[in-house]
N, C-alpha and C. Protein backbone atom coordinates (compact mmCIF):
# COMPACT_ATOMS: atom_id res chain seq x y z
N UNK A 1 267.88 42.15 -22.97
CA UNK A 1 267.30 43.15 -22.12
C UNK A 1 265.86 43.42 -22.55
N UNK A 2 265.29 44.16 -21.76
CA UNK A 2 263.71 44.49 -21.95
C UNK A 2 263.51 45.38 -22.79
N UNK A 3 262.37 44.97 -23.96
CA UNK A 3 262.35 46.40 -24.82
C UNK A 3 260.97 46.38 -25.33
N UNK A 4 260.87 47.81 -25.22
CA UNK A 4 259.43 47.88 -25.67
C UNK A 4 259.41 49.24 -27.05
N UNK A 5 258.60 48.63 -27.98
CA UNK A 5 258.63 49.02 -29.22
C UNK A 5 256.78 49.63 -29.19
N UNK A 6 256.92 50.61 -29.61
CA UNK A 6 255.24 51.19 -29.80
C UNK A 6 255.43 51.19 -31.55
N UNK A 7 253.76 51.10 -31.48
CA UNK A 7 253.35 51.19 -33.09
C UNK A 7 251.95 51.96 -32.98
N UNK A 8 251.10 51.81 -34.29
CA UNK A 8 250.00 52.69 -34.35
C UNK A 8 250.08 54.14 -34.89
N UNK A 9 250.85 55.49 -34.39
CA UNK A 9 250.54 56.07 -34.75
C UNK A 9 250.82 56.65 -36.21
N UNK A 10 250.44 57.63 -36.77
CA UNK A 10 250.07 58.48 -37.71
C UNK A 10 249.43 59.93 -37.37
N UNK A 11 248.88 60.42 -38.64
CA UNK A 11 248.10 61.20 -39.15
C UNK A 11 246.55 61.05 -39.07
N UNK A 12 245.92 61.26 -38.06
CA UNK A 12 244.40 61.05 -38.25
C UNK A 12 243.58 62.03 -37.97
N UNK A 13 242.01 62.44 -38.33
CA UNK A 13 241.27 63.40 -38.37
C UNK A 13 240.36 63.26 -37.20
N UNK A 14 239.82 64.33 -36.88
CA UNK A 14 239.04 64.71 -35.89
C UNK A 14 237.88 63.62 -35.71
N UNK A 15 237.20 62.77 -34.83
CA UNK A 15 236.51 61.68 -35.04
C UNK A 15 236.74 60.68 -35.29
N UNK A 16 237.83 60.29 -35.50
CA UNK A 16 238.99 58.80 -36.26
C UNK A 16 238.73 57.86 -35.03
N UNK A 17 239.01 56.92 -34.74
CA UNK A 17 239.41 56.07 -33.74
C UNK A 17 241.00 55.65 -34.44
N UNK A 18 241.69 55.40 -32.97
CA UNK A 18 243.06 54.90 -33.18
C UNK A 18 243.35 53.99 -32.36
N UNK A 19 244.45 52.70 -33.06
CA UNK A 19 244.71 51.95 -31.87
C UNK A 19 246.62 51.62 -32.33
N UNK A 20 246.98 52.13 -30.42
CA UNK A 20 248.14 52.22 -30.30
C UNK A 20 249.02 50.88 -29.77
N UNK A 21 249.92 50.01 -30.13
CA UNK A 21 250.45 49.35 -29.25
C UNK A 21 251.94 48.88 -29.07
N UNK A 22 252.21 48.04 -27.91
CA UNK A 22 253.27 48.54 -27.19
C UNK A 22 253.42 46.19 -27.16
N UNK A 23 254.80 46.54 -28.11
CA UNK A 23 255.06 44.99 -27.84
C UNK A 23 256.24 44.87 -26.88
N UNK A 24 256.47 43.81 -25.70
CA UNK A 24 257.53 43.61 -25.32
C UNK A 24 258.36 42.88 -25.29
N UNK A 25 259.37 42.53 -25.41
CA UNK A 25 260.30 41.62 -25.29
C UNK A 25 261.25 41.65 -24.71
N UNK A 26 262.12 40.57 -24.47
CA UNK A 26 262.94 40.52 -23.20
C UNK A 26 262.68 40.22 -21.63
N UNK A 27 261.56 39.90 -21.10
CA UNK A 27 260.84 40.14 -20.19
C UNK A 27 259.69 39.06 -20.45
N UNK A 28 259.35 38.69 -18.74
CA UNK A 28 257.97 38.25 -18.39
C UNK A 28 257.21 39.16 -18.69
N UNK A 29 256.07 39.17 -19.67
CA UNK A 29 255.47 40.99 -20.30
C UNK A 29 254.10 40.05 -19.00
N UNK A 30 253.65 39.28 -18.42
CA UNK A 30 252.63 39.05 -17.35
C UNK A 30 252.90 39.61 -16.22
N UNK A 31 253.92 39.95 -16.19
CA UNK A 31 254.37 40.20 -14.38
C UNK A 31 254.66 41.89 -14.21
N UNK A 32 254.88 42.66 -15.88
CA UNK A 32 254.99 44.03 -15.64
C UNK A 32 253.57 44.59 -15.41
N UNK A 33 253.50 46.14 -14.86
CA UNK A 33 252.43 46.64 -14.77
C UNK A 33 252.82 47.82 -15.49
N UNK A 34 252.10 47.84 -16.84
CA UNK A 34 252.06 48.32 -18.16
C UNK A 34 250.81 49.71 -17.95
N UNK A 35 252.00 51.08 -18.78
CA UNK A 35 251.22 52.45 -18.78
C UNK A 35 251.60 53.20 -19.71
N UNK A 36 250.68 53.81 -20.70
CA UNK A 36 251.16 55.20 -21.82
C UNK A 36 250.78 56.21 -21.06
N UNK A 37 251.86 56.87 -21.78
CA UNK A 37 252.07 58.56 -21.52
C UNK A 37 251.97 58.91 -22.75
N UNK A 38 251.62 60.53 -22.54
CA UNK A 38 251.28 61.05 -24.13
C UNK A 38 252.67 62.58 -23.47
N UNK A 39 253.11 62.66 -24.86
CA UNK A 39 254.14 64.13 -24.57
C UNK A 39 254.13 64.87 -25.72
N UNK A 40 253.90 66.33 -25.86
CA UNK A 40 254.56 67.20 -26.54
C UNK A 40 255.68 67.60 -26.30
N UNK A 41 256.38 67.96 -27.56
CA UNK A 41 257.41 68.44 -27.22
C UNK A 41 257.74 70.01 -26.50
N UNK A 42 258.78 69.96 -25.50
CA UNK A 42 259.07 71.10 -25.04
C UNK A 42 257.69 70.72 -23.42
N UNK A 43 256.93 69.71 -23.25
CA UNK A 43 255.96 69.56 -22.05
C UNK A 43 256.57 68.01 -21.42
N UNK A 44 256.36 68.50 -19.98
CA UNK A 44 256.31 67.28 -19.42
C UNK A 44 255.75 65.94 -20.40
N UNK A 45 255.57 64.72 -19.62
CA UNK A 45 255.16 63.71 -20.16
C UNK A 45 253.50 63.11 -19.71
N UNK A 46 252.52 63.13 -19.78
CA UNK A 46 251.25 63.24 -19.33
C UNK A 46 250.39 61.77 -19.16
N UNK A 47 249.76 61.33 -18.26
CA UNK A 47 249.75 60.36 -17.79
C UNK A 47 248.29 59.97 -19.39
N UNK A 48 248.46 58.98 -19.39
CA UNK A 48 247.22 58.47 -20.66
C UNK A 48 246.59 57.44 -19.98
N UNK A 49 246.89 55.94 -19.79
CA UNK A 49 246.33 55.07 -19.67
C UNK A 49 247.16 54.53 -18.64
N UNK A 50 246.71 52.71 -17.86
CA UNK A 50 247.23 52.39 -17.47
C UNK A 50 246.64 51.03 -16.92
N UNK A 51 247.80 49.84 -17.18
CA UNK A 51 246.78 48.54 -16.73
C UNK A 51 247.70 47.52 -16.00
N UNK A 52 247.49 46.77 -15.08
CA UNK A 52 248.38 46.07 -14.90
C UNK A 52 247.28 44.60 -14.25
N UNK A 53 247.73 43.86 -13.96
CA UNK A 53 246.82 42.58 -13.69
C UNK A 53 247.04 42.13 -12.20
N UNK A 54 247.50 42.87 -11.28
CA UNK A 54 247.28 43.04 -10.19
C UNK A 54 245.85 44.17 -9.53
N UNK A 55 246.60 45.19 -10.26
CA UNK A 55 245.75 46.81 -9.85
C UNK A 55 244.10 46.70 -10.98
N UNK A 56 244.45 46.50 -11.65
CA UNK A 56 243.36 46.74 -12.70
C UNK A 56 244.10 47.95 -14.15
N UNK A 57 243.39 48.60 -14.07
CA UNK A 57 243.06 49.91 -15.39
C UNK A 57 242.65 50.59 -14.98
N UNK A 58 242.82 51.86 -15.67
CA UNK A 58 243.15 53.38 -15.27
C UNK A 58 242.74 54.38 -16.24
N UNK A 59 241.83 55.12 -16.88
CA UNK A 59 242.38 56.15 -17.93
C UNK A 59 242.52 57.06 -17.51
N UNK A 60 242.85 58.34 -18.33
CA UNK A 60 243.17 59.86 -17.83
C UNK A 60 241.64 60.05 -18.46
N UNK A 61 241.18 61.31 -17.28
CA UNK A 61 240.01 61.36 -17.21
C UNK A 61 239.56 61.94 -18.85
N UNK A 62 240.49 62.62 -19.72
CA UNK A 62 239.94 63.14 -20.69
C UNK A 62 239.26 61.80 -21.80
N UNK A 63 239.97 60.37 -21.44
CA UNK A 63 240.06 59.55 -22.21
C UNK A 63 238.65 58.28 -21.42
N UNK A 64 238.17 58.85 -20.53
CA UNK A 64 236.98 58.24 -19.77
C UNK A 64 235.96 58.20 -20.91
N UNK A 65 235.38 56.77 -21.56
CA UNK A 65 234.17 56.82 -22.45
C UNK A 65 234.27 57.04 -23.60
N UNK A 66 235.94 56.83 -24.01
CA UNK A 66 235.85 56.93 -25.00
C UNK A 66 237.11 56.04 -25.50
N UNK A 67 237.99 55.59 -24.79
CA UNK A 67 239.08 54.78 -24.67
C UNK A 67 239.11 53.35 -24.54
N UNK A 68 239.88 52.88 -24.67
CA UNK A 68 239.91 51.02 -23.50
C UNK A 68 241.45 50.94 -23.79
N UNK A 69 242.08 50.06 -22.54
CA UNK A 69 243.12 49.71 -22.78
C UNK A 69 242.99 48.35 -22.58
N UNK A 70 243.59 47.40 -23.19
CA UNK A 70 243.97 46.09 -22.85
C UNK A 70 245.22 45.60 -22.96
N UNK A 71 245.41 44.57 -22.36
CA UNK A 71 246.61 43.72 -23.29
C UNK A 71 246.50 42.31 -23.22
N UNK A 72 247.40 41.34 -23.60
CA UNK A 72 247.69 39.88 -24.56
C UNK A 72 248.32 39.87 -23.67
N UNK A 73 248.60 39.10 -22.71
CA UNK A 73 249.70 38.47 -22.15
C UNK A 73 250.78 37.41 -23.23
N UNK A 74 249.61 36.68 -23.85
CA UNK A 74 250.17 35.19 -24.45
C UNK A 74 251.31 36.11 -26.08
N UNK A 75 250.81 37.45 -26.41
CA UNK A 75 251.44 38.10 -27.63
C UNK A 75 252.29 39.25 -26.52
N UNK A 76 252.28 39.10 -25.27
CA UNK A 76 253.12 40.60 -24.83
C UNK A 76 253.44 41.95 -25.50
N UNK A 77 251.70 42.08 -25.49
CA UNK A 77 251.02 43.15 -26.45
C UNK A 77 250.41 43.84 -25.34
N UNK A 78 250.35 45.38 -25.63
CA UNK A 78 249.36 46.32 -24.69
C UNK A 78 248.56 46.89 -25.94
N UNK A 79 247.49 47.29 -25.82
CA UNK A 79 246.66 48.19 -26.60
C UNK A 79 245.84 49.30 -25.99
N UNK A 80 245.95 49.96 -26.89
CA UNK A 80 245.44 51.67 -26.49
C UNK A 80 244.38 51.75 -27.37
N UNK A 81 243.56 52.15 -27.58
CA UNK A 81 242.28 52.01 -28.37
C UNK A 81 241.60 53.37 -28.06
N UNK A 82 241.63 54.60 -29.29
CA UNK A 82 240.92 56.08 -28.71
C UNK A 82 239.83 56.55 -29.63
N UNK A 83 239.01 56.80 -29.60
CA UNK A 83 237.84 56.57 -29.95
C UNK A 83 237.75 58.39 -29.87
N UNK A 84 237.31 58.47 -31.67
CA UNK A 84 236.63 59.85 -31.28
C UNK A 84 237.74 60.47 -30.67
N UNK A 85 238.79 61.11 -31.21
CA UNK A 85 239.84 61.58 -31.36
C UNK A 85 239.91 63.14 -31.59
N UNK A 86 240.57 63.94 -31.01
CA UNK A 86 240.40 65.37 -31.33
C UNK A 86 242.36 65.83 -31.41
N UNK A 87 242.17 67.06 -31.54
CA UNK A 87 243.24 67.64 -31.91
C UNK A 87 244.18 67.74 -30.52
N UNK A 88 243.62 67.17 -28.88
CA UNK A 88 244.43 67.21 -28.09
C UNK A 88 245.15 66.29 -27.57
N UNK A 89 244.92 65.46 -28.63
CA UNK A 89 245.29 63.98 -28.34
C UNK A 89 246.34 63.87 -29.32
N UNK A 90 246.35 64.70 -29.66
CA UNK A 90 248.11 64.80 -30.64
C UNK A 90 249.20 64.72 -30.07
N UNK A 91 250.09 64.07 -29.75
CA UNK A 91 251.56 64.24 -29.21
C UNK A 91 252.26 63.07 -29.56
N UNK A 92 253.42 62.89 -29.01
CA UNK A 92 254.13 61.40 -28.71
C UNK A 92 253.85 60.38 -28.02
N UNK A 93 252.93 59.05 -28.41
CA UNK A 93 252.21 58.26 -27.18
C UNK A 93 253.99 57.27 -26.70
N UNK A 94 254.25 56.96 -25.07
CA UNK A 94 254.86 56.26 -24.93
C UNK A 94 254.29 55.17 -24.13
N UNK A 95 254.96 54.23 -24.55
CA UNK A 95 254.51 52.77 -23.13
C UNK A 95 255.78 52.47 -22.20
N UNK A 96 255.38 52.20 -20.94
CA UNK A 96 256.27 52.04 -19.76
C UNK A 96 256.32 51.02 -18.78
N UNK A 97 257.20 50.45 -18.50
CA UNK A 97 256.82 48.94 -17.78
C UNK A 97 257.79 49.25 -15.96
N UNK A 98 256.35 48.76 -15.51
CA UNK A 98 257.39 48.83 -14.00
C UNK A 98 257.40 46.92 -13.56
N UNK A 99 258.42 46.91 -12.77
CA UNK A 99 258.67 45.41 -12.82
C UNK A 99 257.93 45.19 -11.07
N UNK A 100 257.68 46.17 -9.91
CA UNK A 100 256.84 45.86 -9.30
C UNK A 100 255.83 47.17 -8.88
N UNK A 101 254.84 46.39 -7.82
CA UNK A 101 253.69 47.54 -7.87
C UNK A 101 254.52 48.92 -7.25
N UNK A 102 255.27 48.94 -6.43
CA UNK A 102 255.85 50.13 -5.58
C UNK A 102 256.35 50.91 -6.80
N UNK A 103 257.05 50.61 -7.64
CA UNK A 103 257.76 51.30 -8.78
C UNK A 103 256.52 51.26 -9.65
N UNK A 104 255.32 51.14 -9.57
CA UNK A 104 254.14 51.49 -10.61
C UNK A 104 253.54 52.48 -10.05
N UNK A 105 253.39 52.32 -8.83
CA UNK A 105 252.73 53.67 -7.78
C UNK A 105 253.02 54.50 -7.55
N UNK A 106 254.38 54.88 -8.03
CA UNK A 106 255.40 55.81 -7.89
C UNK A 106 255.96 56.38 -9.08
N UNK A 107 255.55 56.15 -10.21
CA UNK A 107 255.84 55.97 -11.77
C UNK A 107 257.40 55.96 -11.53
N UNK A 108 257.87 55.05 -11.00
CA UNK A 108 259.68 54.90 -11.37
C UNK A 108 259.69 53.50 -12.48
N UNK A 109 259.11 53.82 -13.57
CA UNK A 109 259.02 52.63 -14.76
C UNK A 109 260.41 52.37 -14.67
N UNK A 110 260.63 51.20 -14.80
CA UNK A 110 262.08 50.74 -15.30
C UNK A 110 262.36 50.75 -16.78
N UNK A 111 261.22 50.50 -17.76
CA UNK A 111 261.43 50.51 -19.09
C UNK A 111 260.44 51.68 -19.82
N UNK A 112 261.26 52.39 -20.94
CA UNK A 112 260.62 52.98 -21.70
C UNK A 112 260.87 52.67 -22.97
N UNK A 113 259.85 52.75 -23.93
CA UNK A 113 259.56 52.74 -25.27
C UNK A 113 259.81 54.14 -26.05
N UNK A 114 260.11 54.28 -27.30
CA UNK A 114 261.07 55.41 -27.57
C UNK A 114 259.96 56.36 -28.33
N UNK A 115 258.22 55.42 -28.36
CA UNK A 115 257.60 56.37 -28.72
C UNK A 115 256.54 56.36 -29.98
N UNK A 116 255.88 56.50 -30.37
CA UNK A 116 254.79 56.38 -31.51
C UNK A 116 254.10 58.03 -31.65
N UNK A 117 254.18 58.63 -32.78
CA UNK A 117 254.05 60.11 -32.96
C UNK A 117 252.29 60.01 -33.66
N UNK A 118 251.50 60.64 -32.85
CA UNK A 118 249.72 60.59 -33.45
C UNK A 118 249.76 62.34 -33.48
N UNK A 119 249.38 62.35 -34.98
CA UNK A 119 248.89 63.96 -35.35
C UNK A 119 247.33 63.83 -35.94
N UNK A 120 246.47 64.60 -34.85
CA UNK A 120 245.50 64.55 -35.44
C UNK A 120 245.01 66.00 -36.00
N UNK A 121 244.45 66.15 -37.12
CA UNK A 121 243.79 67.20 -37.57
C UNK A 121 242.66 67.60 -37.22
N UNK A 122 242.19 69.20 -37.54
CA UNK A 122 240.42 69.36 -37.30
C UNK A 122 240.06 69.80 -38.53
């Protein structure tokens, strides 16, 4: 089955750059259209990034100019890359795979990742 495993986070300080990522397996990882969410606990789940190789890339506007997302097709790797990091960018980052565009446009991901925890300090 399809599974997606996040890595990256930690403990980092105000100004840090971080890079988050999301390996998949089980799956054509070329044909999903790949997105993080960031969540606190006790809050909804909040849209972060988003890329797929049909649509293009996406950030959440807080993450405009200071972010990039990419990914590896050939390693079925996504990367999150945050630059200049503050204390609101703290939560649970997740990655999410939809298997077509209608279920990407609609965020009905078919797969979720169980999560990568980033605490940043000031």
């Amino acid at each position: 089955q399809v599974r997606l495993v996040e890595s990256g986070g930690g403990l980092v300080h105000t100004g840090d750059s971080l890079s988050l990522s999301c390996v998949v397996s089980g799956g054509t990882f070329s044909t999903l259209h790949m997105s993080w969410f960031r969540r606190i606990p006790g809050n909804e789940r909040d849209f972060v990034a988003t890329i797929s190789n049909d649509y293009g890339t996406r950030l959440a506007d807080g993450l405009v100019g200071r972010s990039t997302i990419s990914r590896d097709n050939a390693k079925s790797t996504m990367v999150l890359r945050i630059n200049d990091v503050s204390p609101e960018d703290t939560g649970v980052y997740s990655c999410a795979a939809a298997t077509t565009l209608e279920k990407y446009f609609t965020r009905q991901y078919d797969y979720w990742g169980q999560g990568t925890q980033v605490a940043v300090s000031s």
